[in-house]
C-alpha atoms as a PDB file:
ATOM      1  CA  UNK A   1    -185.522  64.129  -5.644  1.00  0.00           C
ATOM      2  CA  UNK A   2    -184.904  67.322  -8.318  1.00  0.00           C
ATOM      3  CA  UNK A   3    -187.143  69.605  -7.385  1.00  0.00           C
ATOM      4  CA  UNK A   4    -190.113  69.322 -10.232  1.00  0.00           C
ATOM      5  CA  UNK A   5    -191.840  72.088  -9.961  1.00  0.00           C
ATOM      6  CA  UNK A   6    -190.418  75.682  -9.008  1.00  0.00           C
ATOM      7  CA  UNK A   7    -192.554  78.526  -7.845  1.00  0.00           C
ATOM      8  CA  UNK A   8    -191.800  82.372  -8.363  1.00  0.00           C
ATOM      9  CA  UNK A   9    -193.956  85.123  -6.531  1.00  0.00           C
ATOM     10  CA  UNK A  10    -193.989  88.932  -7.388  1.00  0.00           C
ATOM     11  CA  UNK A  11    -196.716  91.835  -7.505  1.00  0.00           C
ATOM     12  CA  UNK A  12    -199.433  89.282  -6.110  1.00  0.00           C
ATOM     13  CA  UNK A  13    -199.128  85.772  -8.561  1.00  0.00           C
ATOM     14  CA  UNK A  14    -197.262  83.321  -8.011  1.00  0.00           C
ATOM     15  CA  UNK A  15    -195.922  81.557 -11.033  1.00  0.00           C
ATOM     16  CA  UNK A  16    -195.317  77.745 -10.616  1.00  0.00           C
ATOM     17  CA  UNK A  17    -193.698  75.629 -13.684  1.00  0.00           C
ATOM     18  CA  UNK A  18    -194.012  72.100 -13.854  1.00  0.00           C
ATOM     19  CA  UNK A  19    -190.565  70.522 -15.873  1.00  0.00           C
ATOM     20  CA  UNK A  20    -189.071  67.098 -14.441  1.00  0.00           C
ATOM     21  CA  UNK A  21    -186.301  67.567 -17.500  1.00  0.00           C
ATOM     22  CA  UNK A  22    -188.312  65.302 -19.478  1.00  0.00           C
ATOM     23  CA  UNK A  23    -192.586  65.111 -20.618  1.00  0.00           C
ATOM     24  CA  UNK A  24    -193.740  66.133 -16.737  1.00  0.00           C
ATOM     25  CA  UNK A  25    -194.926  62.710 -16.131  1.00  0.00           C
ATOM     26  CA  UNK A  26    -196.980  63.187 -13.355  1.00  0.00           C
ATOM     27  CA  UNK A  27    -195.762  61.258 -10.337  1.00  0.00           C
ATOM     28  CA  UNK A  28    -196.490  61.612  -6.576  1.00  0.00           C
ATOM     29  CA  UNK A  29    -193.302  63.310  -5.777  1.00  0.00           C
ATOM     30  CA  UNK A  30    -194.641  65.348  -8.594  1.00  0.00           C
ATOM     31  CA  UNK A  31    -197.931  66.027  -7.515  1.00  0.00           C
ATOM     32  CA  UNK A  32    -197.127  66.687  -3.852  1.00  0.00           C
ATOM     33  CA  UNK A  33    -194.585  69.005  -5.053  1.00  0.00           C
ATOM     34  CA  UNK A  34    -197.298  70.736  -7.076  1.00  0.00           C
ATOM     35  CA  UNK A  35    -199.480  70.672  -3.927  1.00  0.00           C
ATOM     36  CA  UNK A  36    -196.781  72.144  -2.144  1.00  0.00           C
ATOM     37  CA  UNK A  37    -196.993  75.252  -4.042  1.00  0.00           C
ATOM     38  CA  UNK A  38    -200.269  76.072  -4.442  1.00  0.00           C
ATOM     39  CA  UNK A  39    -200.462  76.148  -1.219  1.00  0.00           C
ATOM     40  CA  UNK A  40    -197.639  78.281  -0.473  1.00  0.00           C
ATOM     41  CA  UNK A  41    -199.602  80.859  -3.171  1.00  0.00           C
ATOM     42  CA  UNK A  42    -202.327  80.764  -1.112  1.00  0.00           C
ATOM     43  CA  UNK A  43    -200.078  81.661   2.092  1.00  0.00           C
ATOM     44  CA  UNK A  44    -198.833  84.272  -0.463  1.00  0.00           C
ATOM     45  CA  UNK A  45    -202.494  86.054  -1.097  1.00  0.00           C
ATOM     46  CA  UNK A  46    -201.500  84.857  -4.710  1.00  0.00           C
ATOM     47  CA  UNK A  47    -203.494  84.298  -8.331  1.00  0.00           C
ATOM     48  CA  UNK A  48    -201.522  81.239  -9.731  1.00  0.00           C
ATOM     49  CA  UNK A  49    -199.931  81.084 -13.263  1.00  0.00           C
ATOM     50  CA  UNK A  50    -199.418  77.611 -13.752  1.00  0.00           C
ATOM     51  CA  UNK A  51    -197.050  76.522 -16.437  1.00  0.00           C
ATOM     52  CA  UNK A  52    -194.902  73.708 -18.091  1.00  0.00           C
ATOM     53  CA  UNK A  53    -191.551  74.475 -18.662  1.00  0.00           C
ATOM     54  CA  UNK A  54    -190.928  71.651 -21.500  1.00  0.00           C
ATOM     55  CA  UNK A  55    -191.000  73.256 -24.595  1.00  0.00           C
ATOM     56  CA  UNK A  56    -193.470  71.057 -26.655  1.00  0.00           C
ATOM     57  CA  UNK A  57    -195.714  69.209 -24.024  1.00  0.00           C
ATOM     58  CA  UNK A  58    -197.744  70.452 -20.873  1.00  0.00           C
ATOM     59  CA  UNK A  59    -197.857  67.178 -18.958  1.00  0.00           C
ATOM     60  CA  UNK A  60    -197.697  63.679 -20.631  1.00  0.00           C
ATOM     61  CA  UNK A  61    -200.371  62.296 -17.576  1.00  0.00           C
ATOM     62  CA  UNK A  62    -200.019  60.140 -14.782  1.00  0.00           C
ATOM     63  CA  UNK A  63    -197.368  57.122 -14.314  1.00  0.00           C
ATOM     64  CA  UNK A  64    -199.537  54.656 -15.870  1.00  0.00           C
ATOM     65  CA  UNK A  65    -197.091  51.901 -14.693  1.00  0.00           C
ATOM     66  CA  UNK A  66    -198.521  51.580 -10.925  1.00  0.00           C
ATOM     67  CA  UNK A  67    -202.060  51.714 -12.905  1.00  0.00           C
ATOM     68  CA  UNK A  68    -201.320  49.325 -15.956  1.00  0.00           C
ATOM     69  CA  UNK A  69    -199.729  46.626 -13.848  1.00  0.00           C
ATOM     70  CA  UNK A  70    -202.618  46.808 -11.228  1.00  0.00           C
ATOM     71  CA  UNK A  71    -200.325  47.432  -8.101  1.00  0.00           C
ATOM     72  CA  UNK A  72    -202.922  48.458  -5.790  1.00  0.00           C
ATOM     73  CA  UNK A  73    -201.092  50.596  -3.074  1.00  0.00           C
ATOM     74  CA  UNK A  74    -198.857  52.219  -5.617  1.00  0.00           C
ATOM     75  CA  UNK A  75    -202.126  52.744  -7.877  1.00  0.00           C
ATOM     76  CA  UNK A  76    -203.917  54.217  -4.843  1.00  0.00           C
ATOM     77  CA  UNK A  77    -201.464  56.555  -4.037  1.00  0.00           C
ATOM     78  CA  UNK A  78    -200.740  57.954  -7.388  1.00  0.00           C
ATOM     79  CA  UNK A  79    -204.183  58.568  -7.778  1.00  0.00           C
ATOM     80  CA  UNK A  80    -204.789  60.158  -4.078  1.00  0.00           C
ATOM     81  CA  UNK A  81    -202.263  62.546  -4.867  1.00  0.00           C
ATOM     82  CA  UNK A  82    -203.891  63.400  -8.276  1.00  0.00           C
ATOM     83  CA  UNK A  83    -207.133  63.807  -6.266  1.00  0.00           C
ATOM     84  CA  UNK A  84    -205.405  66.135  -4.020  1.00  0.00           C
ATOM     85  CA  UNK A  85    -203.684  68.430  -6.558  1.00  0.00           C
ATOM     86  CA  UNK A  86    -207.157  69.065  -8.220  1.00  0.00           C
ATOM     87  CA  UNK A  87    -209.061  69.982  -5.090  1.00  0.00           C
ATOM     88  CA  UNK A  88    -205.937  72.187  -4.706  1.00  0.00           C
ATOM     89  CA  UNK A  89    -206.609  73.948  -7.583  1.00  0.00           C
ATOM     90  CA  UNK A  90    -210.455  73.871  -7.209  1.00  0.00           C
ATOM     91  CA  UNK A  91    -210.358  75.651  -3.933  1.00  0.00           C
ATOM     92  CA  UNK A  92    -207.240  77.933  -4.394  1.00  0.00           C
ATOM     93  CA  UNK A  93    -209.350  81.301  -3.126  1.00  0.00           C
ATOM     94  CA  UNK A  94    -207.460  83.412  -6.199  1.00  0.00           C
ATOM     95  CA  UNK A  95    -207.786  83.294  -9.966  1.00  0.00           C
ATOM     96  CA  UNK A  96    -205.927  80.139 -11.646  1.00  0.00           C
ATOM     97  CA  UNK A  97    -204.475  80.770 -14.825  1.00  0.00           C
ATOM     98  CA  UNK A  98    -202.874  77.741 -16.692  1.00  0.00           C
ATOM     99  CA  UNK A  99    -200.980  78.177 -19.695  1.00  0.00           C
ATOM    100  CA  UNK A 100    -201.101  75.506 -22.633  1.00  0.00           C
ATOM    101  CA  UNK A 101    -198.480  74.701 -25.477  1.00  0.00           C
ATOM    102  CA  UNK A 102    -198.386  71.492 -25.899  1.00  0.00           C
ATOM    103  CA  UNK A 103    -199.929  68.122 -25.175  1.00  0.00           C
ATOM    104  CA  UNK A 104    -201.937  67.571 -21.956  1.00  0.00           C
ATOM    105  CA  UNK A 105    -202.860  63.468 -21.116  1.00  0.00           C
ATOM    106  CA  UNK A 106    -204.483  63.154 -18.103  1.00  0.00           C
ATOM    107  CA  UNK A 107    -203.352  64.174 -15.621  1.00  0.00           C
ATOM    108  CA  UNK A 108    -202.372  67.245 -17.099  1.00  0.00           C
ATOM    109  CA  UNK A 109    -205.614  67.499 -18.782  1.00  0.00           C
ATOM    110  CA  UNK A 110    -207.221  67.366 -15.448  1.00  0.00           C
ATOM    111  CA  UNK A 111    -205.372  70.323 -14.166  1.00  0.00           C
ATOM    112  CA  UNK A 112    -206.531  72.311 -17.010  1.00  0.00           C
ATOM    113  CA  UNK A 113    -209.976  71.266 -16.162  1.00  0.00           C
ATOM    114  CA  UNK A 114    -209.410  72.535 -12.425  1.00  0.00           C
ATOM    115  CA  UNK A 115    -208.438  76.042 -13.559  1.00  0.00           C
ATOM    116  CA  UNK A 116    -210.033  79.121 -13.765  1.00  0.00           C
ATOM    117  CA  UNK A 117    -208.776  80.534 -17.164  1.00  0.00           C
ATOM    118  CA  UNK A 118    -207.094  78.601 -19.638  1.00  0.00           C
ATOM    119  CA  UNK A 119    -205.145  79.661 -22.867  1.00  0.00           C
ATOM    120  CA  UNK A 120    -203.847  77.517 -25.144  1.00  0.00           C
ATOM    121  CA  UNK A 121    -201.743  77.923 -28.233  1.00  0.00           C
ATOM    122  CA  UNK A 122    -202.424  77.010 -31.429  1.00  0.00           C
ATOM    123  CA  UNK A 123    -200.435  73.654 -32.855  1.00  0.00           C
ATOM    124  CA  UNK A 124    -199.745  70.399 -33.335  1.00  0.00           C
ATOM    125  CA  UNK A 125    -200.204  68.848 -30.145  1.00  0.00           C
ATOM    126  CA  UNK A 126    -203.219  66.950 -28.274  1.00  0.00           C
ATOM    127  CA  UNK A 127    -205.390  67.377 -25.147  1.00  0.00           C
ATOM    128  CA  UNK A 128    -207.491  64.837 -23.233  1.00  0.00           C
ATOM    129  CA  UNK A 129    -208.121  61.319 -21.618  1.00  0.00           C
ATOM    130  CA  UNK A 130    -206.715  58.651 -23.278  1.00  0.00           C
ATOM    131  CA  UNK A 131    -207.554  56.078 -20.452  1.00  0.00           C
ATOM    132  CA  UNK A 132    -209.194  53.519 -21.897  1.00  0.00           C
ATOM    133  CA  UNK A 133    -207.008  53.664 -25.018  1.00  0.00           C
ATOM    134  CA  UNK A 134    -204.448  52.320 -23.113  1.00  0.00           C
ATOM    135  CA  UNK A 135    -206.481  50.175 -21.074  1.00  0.00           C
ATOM    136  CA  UNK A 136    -207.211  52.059 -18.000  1.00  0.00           C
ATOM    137  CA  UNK A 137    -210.743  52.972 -16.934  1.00  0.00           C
ATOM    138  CA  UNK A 138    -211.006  56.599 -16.026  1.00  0.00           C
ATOM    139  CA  UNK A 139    -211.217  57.129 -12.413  1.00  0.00           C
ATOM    140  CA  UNK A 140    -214.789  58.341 -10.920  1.00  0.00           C
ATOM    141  CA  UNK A 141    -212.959  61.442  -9.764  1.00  0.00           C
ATOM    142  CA  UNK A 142    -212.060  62.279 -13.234  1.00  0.00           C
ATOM    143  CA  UNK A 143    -215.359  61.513 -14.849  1.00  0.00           C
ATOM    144  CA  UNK A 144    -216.620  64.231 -11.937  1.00  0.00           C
ATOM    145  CA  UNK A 145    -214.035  66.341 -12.799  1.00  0.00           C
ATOM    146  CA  UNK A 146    -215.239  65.932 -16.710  1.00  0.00           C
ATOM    147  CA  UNK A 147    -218.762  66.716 -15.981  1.00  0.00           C
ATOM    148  CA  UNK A 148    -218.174  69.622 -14.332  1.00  0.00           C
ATOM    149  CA  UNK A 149    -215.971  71.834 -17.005  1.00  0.00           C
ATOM    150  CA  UNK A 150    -216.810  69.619 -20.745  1.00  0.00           C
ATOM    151  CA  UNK A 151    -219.379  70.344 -23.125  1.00  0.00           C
ATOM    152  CA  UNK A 152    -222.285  67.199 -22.679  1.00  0.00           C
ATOM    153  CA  UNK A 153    -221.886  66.822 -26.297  1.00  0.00           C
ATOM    154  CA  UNK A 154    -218.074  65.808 -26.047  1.00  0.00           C
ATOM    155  CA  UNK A 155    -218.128  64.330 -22.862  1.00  0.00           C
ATOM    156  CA  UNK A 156    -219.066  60.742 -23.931  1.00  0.00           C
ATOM    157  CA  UNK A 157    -216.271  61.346 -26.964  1.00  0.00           C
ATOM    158  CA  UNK A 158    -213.667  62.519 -24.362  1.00  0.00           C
ATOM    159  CA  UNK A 159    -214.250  60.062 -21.794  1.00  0.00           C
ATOM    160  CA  UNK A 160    -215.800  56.653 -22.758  1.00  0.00           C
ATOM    161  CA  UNK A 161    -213.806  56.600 -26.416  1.00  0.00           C
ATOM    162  CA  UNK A 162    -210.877  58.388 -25.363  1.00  0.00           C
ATOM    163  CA  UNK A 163    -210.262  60.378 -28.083  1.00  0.00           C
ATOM    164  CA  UNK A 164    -207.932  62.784 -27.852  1.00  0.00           C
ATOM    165  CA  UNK A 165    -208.776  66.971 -29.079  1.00  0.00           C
ATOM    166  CA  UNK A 166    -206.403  69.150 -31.256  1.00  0.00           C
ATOM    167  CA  UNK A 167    -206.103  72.772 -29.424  1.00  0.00           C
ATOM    168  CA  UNK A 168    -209.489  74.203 -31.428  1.00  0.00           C
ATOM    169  CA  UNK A 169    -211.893  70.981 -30.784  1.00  0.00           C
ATOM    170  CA  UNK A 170    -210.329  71.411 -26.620  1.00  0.00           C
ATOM    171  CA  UNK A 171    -211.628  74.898 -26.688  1.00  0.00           C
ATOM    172  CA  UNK A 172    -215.104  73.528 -28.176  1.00  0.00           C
ATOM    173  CA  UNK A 173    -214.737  70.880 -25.894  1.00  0.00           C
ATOM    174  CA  UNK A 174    -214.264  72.560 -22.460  1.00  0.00           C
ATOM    175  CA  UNK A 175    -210.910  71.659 -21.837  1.00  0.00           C
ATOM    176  CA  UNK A 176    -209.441  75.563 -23.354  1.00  0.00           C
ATOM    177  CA  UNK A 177    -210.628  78.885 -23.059  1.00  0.00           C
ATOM    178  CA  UNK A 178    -208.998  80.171 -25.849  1.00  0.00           C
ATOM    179  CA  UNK A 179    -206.271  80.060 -28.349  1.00  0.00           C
ATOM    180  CA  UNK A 180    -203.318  82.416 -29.200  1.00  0.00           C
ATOM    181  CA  UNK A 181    -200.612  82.151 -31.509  1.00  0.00           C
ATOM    182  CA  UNK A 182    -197.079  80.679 -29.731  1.00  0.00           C
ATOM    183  CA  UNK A 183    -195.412  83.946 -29.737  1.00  0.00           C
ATOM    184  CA  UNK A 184    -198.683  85.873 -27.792  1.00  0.00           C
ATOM    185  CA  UNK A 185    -199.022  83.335 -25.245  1.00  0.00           C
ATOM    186  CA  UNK A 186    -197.159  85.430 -22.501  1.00  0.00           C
ATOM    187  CA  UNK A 187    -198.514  88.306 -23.274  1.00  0.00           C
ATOM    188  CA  UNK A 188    -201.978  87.159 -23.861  1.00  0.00           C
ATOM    189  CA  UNK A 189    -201.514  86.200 -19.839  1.00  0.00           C
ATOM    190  CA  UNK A 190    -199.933  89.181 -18.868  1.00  0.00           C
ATOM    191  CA  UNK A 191    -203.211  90.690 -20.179  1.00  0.00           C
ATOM    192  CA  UNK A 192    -205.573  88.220 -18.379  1.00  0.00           C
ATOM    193  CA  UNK A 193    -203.623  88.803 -15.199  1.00  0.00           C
ATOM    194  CA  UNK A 194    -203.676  92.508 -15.195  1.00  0.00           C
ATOM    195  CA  UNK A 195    -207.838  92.156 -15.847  1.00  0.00           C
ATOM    196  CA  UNK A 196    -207.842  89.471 -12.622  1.00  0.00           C
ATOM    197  CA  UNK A 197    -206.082  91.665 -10.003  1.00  0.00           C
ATOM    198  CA  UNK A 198    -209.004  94.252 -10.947  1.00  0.00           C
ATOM    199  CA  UNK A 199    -211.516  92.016  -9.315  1.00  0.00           C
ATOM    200  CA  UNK A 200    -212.401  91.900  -5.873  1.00  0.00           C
ATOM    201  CA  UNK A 201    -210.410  88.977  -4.533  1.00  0.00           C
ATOM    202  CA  UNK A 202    -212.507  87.910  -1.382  1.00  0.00           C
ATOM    203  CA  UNK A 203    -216.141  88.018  -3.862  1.00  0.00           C
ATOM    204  CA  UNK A 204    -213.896  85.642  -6.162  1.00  0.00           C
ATOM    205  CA  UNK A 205    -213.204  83.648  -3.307  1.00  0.00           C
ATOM    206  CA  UNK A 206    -216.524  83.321  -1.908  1.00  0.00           C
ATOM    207  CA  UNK A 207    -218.558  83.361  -5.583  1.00  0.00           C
ATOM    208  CA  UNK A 208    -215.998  80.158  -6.454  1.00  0.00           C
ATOM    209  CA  UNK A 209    -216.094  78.279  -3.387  1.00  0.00           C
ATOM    210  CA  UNK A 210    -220.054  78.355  -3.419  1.00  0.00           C
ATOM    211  CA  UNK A 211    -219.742  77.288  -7.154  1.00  0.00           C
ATOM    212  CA  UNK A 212    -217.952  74.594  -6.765  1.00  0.00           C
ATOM    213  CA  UNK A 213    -219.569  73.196  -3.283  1.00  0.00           C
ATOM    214  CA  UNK A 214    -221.062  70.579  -5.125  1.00  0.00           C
ATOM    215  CA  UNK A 215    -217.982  69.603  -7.707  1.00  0.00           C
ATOM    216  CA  UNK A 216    -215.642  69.475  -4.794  1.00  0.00           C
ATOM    217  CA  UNK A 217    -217.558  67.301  -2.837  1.00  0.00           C
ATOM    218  CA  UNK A 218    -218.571  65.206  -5.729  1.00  0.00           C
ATOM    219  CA  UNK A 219    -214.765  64.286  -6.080  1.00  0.00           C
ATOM    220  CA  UNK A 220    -214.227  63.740  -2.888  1.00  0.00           C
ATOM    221  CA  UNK A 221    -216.615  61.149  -2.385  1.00  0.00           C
ATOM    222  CA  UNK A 222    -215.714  59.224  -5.199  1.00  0.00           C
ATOM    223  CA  UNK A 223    -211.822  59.674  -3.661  1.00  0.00           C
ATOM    224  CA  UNK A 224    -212.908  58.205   0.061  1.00  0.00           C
ATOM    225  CA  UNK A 225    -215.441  55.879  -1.824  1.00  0.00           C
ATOM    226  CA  UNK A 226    -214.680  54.540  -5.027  1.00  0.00           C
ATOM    227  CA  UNK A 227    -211.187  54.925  -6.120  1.00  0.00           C
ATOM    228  CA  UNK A 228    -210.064  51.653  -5.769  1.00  0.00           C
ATOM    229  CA  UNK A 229    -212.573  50.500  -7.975  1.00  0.00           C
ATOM    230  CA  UNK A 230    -211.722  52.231 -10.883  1.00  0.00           C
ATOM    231  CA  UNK A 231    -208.129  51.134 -11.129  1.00  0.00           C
END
């Protein structure tokens, strides 16, 4: 398999891209790829940049073929290994910045849920969970996941209706930080990154993990529990 993800490390962050030549459908070689790196950032002391190297879309979401034709195993282990690149992110003891300039289905949507800081640009594009639109029910991980980063008030919108956000409703929404014009993105991160590695890195690491005790385990008892019942 083409390598789908690519990692770069200098002057403490690691910068992993996502770009499988097409709309980063999320797959498990995908994923575990993606798990792959994160943790060799954390071997690496590293903050994460995480990126999409497609031009006009961040990730177009799981392979919903496993999950639309109801093939259990396959199902199961797509959504394992979404499970597991989440909790990646979650627990990765430095700062997680994800960059945003296009659209984001779940799971890409997901991974800008488990990030620290996220900047998006402003455009044409979409962000959210389009699950049920398509005829899917959204996992119990996810709707953990949701709770724990969206706005109540868009939660229900987001979730149970599917609908999906243009890049100034996301930031309302939870699922964006902020917004920058196209051409300020990198620098706007270059910015954010330079304020990061000013913090202490093992108060980060402690303040996070006690932070997200309870969102972490959360997800993985509906993993070990319940997943199979939401396909």
């Amino acid at each position: 398999m083409t390598d789908a993800v690519t990692y770069e490390f200098g002057d403490g962050q690691a910068t992993i891209t996502i770009d499988d030549g097409k709309v980063n459908v999320m797959t498990v070689g995908l994923l575990d790829q993606l798990c792959a790196a994160v943790a060799r950032a954390e071997a690496d002391e590293a903050m994460i940049v995480l990126r999409s190297g497609r031009e006009k879309v961040f990730s177009a979401g799981f392979d919903v073929k496993p999950l639309a034709s109801r093939d259990v195993e396959a199902s199961r282990m797509l959504l394992e290994a979404g499970v597991k690149a989440i909790l990646a992110l979650l627990q990765h003891p430095f700062p997680v910045v994800t960059l945003c300039h296009g659209h984001a289905y779940p799971m890409g949507a997901f991974l800008l849920l488990a990030s620290d800081v996220r900047i998006g640009t402003r455009g044409d594009y979409r962000i959210g969970m389009n699950e049920v639109a398509i005829g899917i029910a959204v996992p119990d991980f996810a709707l953990e996941l949701a709770r724990h980063r969206l706005l109540p008030s868009w939660l229900h919108r987001t979730a149970a209706l599917g609908q999906m956000l243009e890049p100034p409703e996301a930031v309302e929404a939870g699922f964006l930080d902020l917004l920058v014009e196209p051409a300020m993105l990198h620098a706007t991160a270059k910015q954010i990154t330079a304020q990061l590695k000013q913090i202490d890195m093992a108060a980060h690491a402690s303040t996070k993990r006690r932070l997200r005790a309870d969102i972490v385990s959360a997800i993985g008892t509906a993993a070990s529990e319940r997943l199979m019942a939401s396909v």
